[in-house]
Protein backbone atom coordinates (compact mmCIF):
# COMPACT_ATOMS: atom_id res chain seq x y z
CA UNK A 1 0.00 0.00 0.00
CA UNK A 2 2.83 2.38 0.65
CA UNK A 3 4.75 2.18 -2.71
CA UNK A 4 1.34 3.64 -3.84
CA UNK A 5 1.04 6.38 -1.88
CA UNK A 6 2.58 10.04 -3.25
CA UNK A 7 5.93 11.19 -1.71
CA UNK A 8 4.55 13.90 0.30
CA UNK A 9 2.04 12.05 1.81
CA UNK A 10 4.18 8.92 2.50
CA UNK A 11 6.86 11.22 4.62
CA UNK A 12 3.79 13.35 5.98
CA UNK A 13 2.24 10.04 7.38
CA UNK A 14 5.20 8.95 8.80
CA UNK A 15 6.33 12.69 10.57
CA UNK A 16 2.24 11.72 12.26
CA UNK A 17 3.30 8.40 13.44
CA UNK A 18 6.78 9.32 14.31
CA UNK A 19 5.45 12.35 16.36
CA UNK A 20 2.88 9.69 18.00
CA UNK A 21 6.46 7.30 18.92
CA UNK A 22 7.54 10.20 20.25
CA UNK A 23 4.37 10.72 22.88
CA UNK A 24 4.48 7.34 23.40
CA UNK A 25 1.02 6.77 21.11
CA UNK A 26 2.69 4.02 19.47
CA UNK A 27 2.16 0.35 20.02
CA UNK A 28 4.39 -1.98 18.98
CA UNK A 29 2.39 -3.31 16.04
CA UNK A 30 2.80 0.20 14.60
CA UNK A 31 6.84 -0.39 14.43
CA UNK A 32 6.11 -2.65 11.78
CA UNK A 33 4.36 -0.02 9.80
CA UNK A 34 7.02 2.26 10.17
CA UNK A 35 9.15 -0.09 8.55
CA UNK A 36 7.07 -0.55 6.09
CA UNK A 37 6.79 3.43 5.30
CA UNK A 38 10.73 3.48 5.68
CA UNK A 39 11.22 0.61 3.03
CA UNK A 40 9.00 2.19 0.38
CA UNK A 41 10.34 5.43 0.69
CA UNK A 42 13.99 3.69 0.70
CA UNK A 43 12.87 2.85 -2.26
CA UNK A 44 12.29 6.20 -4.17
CA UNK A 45 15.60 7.32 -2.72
CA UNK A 46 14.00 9.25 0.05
CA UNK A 47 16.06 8.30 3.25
CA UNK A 48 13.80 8.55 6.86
CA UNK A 49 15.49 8.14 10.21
CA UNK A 50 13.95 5.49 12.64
CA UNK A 51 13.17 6.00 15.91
CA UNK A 52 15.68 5.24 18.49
CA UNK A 53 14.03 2.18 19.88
CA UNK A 54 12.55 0.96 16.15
CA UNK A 55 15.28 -2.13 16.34
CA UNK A 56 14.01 -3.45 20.04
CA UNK A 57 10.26 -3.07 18.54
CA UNK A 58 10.41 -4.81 15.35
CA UNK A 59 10.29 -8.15 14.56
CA UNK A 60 14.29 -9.67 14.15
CA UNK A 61 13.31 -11.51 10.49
CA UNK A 62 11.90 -8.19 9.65
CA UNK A 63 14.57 -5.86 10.65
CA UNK A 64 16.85 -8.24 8.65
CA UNK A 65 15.42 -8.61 5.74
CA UNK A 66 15.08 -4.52 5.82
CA UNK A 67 18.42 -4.61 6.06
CA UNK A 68 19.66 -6.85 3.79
CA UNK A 69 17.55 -4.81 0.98
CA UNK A 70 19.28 -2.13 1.96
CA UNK A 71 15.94 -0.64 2.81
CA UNK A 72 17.12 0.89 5.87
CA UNK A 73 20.40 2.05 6.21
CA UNK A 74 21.87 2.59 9.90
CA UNK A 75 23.04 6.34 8.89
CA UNK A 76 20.64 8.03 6.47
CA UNK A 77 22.23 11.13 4.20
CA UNK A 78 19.66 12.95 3.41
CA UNK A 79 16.60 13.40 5.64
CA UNK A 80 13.01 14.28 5.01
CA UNK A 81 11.83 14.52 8.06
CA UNK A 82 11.59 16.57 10.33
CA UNK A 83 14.02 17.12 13.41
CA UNK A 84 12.22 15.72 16.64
């Protein structure tokens, strides 16, 4: 569902849930989402940070297969998100 989404709405939706981690809003099912919304925008060349804790929330078959896609890197260059 996320490669189909525009750009600007993909990294707007995940600022919203990001800003939600950040309240503590977030359950852990949602860390899966996020790296689903970090994969497809990997994927357009559009590197998003991940929350501090995203590796101790998500799933360890997930995280490495994100990984070994190179769908999230450990040090992004150039973010679009917003500084929290």
């Amino acid at each position: 569902m996320y490669d189909k989404l525009p750009s600007d709405f993909l990294i707007q939706f995940y600022n919203e849930v990001k800003k939600m981690n950040s309240n503590g809003l977030v359950s852990k099912s949602m860390y899966y989402e996020i790296g689903l919304i970090i994969a497809a925008a990997s994927k357009r060349g559009i590197q998003l940070d991940k929350p501090k804790d995203f590796e101790q929330n998500v799933d360890h078959e997930l995280l490495l297969e994100l990984k070994c896609r190179n769908w999230i890197n450990k040090i992004p260059n150039n973010k679009a998100t917003e500084n929290n």
